[in-house]
PDB file of N, CA and C in Angstrom:
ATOM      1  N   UNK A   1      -0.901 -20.852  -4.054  1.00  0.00           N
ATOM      2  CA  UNK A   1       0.062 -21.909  -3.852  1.00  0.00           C
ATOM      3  C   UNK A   1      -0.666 -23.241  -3.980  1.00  0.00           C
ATOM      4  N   UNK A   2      -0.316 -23.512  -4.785  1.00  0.00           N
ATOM      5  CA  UNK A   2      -0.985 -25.362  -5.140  1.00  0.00           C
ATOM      6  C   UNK A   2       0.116 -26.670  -4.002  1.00  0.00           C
ATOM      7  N   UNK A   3       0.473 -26.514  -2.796  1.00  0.00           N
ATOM      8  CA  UNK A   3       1.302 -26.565  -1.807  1.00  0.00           C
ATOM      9  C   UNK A   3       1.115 -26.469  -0.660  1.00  0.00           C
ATOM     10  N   UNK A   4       1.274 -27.096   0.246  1.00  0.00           N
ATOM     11  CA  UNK A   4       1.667 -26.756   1.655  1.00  0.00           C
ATOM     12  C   UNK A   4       2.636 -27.067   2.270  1.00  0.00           C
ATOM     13  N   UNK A   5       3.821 -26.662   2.841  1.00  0.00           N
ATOM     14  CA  UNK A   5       4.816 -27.124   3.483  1.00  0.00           C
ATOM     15  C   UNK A   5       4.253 -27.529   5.081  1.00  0.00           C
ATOM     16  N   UNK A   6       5.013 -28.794   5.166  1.00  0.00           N
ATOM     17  CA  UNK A   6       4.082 -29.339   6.485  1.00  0.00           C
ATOM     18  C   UNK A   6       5.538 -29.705   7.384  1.00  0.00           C
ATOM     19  N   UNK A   7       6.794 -29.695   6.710  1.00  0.00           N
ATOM     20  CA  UNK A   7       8.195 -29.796   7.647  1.00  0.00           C
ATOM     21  C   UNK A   7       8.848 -28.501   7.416  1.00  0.00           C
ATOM     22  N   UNK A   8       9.622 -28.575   8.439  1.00  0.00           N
ATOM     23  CA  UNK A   8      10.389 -27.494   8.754  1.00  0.00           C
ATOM     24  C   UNK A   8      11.663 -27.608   7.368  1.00  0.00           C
ATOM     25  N   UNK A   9      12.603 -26.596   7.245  1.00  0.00           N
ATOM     26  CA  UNK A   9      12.757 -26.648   5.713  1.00  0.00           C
ATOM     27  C   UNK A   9      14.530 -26.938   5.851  1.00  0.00           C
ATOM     28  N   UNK A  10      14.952 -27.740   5.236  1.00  0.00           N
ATOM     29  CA  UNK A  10      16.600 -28.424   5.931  1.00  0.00           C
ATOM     30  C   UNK A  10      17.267 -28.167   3.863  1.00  0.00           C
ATOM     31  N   UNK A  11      18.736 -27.932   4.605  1.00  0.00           N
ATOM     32  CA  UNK A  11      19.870 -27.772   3.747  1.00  0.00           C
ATOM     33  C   UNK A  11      19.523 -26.354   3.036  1.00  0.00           C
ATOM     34  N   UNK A  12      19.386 -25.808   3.847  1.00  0.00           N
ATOM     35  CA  UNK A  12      18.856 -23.983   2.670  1.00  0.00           C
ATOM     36  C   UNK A  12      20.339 -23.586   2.432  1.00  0.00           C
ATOM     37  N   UNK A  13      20.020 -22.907   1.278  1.00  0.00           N
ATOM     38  CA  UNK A  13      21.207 -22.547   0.496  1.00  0.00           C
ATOM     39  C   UNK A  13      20.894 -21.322  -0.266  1.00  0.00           C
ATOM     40  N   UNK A  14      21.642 -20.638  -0.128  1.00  0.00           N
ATOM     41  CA  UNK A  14      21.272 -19.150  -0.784  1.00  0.00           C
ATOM     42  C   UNK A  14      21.901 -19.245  -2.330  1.00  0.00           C
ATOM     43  N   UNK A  15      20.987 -18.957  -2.940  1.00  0.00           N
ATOM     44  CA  UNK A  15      21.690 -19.373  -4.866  1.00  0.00           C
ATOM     45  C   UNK A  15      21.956 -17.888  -5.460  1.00  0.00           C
ATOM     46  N   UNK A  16      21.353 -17.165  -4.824  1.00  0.00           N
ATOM     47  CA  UNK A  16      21.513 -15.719  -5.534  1.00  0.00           C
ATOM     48  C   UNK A  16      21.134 -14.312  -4.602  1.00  0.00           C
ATOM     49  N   UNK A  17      21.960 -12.959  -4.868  1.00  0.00           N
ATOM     50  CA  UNK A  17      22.146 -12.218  -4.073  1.00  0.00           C
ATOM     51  C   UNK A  17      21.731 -11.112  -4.419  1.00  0.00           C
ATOM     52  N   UNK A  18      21.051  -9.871  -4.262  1.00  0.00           N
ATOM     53  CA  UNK A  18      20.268  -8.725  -5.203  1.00  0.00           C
ATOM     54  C   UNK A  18      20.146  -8.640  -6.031  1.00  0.00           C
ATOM     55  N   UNK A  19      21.628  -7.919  -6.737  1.00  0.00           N
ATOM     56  CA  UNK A  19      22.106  -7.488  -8.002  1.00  0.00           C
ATOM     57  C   UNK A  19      21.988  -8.579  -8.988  1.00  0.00           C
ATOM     58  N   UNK A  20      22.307 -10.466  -8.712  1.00  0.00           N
ATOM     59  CA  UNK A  20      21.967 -11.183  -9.109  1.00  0.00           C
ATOM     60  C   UNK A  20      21.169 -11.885  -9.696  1.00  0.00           C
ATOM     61  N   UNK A  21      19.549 -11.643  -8.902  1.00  0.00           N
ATOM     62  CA  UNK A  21      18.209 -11.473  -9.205  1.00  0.00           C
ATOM     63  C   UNK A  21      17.835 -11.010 -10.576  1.00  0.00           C
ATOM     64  N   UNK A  22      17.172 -12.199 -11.440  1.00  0.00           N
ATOM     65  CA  UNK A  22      16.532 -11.107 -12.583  1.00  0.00           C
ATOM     66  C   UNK A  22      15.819 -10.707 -12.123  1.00  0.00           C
ATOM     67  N   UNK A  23      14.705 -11.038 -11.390  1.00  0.00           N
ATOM     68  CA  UNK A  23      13.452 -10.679 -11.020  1.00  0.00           C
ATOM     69  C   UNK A  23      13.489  -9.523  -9.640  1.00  0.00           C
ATOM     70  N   UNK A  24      14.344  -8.513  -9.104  1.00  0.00           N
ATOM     71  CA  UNK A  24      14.763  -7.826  -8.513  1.00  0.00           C
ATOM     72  C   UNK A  24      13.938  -6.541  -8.532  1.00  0.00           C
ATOM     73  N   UNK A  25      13.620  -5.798  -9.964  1.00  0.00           N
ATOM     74  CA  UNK A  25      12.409  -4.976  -9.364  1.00  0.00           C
ATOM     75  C   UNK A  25      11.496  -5.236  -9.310  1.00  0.00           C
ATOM     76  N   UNK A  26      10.797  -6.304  -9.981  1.00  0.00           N
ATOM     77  CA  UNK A  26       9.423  -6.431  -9.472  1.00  0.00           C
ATOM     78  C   UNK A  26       9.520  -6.980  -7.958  1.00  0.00           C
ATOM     79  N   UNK A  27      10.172  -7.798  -7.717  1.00  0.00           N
ATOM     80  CA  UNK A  27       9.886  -8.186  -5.944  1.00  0.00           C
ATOM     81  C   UNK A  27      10.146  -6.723  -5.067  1.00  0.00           C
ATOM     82  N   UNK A  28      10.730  -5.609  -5.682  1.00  0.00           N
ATOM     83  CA  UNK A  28      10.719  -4.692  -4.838  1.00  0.00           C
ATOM     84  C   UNK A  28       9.652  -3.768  -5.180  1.00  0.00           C
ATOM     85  N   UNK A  29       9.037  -4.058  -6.067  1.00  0.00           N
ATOM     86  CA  UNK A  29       7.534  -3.047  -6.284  1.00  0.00           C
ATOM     87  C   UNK A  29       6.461  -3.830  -5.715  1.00  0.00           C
ATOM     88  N   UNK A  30       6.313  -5.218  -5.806  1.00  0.00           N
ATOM     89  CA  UNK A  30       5.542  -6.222  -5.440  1.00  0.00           C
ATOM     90  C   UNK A  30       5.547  -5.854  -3.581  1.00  0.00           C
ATOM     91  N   UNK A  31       6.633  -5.895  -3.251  1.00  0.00           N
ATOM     92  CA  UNK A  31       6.615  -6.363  -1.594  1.00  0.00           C
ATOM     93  C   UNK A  31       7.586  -5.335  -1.218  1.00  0.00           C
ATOM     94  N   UNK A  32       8.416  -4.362  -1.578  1.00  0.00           N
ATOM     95  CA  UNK A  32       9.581  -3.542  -0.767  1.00  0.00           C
ATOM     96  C   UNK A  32      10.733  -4.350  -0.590  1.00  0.00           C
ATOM     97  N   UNK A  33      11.169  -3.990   0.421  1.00  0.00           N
ATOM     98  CA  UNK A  33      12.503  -4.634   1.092  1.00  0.00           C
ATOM     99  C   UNK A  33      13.753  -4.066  -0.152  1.00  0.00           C
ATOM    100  N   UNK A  34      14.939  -4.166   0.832  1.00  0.00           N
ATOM    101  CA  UNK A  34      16.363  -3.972  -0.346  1.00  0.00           C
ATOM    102  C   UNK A  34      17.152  -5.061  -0.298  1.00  0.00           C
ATOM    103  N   UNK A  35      17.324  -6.161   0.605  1.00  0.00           N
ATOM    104  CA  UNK A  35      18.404  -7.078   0.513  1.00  0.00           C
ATOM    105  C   UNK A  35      17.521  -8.286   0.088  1.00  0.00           C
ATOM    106  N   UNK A  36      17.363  -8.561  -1.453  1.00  0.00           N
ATOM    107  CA  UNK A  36      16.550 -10.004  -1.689  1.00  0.00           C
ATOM    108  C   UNK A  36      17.819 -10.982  -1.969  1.00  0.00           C
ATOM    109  N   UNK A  37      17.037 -12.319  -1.354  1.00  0.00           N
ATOM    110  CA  UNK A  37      17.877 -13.647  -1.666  1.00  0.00           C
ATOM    111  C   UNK A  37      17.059 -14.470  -2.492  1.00  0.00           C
ATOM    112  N   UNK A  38      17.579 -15.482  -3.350  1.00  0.00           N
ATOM    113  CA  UNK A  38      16.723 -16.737  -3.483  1.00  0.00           C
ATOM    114  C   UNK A  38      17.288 -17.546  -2.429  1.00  0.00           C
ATOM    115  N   UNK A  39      16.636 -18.467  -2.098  1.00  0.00           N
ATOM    116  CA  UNK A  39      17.265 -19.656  -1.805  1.00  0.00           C
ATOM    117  C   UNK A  39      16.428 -21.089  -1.891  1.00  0.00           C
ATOM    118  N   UNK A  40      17.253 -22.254  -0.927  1.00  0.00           N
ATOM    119  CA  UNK A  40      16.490 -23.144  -2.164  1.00  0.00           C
ATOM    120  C   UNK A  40      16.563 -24.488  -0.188  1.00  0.00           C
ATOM    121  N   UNK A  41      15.966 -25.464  -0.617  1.00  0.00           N
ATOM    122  CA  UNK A  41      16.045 -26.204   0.665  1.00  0.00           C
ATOM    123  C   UNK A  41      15.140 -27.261   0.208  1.00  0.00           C
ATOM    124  N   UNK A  42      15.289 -28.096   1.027  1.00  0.00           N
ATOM    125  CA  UNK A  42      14.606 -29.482   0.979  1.00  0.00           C
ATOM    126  C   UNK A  42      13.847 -29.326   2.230  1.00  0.00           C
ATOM    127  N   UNK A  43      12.129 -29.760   1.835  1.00  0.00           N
ATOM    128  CA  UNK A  43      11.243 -30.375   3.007  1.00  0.00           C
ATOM    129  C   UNK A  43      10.111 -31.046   2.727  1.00  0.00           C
ATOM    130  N   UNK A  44       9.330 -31.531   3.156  1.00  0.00           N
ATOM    131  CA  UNK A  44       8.378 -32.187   2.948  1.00  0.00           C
ATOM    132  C   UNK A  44       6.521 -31.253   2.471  1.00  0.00           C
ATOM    133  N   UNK A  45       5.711 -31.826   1.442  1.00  0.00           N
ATOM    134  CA  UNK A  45       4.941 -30.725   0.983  1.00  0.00           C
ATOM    135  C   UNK A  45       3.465 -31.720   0.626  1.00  0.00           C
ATOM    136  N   UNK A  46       2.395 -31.019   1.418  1.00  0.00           N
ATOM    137  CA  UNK A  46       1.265 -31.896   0.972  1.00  0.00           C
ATOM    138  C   UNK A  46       1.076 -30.919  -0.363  1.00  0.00           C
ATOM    139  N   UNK A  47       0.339 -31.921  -0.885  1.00  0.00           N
ATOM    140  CA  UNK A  47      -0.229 -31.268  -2.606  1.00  0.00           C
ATOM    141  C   UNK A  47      -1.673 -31.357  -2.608  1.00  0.00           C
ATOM    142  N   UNK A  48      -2.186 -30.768  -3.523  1.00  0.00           N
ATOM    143  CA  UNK A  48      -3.387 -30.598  -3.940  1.00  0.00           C
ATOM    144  C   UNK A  48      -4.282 -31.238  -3.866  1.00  0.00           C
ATOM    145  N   UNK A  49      -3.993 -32.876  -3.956  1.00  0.00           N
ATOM    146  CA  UNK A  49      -4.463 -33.944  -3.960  1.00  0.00           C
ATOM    147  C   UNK A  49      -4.392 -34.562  -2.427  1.00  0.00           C
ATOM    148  N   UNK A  50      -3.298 -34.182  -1.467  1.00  0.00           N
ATOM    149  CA  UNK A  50      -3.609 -35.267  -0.692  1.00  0.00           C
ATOM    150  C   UNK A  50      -2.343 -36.040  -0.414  1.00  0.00           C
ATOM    151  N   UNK A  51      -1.766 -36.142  -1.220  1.00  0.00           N
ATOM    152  CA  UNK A  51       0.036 -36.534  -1.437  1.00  0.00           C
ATOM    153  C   UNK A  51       0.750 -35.954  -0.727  1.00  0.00           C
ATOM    154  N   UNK A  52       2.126 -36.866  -0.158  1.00  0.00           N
ATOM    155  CA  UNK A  52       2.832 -35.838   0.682  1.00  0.00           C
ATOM    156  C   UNK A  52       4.363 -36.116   0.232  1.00  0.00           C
ATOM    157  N   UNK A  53       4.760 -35.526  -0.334  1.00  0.00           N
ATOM    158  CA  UNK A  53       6.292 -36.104  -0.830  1.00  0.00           C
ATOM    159  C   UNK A  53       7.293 -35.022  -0.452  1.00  0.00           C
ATOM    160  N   UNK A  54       8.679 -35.266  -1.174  1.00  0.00           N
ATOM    161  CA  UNK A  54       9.839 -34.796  -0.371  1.00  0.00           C
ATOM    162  C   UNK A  54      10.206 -33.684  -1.580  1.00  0.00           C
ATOM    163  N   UNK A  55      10.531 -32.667  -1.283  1.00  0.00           N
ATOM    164  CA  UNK A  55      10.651 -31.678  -2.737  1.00  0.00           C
ATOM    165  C   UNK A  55      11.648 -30.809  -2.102  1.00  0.00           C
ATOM    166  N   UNK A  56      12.664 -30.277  -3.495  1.00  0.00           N
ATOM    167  CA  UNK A  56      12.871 -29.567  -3.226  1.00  0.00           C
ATOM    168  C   UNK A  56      12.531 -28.065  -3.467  1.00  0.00           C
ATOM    169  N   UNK A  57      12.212 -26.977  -2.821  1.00  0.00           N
ATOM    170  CA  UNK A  57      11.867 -25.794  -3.169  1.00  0.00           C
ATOM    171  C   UNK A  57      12.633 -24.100  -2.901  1.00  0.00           C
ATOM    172  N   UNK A  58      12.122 -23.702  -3.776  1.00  0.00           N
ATOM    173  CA  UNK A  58      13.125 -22.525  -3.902  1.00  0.00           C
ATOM    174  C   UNK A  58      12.010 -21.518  -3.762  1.00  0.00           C
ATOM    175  N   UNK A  59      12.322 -20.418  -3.162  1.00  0.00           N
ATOM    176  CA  UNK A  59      11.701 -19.080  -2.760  1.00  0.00           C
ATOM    177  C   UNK A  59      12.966 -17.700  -2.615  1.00  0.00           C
ATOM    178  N   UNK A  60      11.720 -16.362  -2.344  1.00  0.00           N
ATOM    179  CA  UNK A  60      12.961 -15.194  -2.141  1.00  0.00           C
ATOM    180  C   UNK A  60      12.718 -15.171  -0.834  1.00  0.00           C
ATOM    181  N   UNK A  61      13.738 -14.515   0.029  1.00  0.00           N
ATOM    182  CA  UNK A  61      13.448 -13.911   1.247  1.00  0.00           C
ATOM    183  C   UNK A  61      14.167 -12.326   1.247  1.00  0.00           C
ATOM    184  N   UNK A  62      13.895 -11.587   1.896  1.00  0.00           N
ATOM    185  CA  UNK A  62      14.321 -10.322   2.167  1.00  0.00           C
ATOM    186  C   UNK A  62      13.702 -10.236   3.511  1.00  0.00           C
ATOM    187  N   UNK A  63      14.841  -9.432   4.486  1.00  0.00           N
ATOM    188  CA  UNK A  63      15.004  -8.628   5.755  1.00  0.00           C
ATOM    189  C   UNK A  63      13.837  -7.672   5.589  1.00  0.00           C
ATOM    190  N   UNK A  64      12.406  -8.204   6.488  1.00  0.00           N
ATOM    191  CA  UNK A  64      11.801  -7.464   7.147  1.00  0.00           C
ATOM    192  C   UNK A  64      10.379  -7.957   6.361  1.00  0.00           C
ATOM    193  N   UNK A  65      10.926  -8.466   5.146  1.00  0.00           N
ATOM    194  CA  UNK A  65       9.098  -8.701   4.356  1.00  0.00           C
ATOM    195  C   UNK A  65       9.035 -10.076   4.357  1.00  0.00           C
ATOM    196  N   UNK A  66      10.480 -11.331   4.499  1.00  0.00           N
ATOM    197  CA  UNK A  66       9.807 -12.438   5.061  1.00  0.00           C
ATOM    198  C   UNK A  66      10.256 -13.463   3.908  1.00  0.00           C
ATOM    199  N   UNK A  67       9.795 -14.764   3.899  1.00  0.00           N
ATOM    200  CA  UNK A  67       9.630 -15.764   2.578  1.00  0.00           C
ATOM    201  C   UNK A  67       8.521 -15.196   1.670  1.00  0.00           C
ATOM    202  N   UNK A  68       8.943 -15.485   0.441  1.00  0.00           N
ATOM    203  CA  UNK A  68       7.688 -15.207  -0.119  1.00  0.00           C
ATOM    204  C   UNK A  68       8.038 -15.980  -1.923  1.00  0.00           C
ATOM    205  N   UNK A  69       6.892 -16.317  -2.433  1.00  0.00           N
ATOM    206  CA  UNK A  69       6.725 -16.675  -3.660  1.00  0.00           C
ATOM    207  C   UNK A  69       7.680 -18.535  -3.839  1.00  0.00           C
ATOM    208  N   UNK A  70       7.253 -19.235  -2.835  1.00  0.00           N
ATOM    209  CA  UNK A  70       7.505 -20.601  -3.039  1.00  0.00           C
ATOM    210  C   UNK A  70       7.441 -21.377  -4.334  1.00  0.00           C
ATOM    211  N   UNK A  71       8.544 -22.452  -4.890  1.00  0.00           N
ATOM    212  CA  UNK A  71       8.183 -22.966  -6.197  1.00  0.00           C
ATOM    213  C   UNK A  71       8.712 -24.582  -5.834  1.00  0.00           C
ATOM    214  N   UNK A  72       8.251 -25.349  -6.114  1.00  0.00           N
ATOM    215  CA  UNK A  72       8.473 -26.643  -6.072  1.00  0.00           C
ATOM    216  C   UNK A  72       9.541 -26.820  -7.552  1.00  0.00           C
ATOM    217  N   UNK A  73      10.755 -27.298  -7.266  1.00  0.00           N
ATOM    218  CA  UNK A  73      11.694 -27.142  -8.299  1.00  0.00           C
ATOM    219  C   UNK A  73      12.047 -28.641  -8.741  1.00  0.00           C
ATOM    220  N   UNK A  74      11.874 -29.582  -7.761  1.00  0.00           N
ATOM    221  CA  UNK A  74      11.909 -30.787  -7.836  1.00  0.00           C
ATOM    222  C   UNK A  74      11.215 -32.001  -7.536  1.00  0.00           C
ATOM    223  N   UNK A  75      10.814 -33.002  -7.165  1.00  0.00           N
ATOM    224  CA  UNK A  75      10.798 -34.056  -5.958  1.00  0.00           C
ATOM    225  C   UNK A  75      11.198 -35.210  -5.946  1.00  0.00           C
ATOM    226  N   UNK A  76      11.750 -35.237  -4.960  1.00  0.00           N
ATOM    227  CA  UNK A  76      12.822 -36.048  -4.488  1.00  0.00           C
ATOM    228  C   UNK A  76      12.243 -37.287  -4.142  1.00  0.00           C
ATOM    229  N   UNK A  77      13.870 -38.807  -3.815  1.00  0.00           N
ATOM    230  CA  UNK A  77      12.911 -39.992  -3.697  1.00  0.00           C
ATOM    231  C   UNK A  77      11.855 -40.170  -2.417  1.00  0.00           C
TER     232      UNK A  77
END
């Protein structure tokens, strides 16, 4: 992760639901679980450098294995 989330993560929104998922078997060969989500939220993220700005980011979650695979999709003003 070229990232750190340093705020707690506001406006989450679920964008997609198993069957929805392209990426659906590999996150279940990668990590298990059966109910994957994406979802997506706004929070604050130090970077690589030292910078700390407002982004928004999208990750999967699934019941029992957690957040996983964070992507910085935007950043915000």
């Amino acid at each position: 992760m070229f990232f750190e989330i340093i705020a707690p993560i506001d406006e989450v929104e679920v964008i997609a639901r198993s069957r929805e998922l392209r990426t659906l078997r590999r996150l279940r060969r990668a990590y298990g679980g059966t109910n994957w989500r994406k979802k997506k939220g706004v929070t604050r993220v130090r970077l690589r450098n030292g910078q700390i700005r407002k982004a928004e980011v999208h990750w999967y979650e699934a019941h029992g294995v957690g957040r996983k695979e964070f992507k910085i999709k935007r950043f915000l003003t």
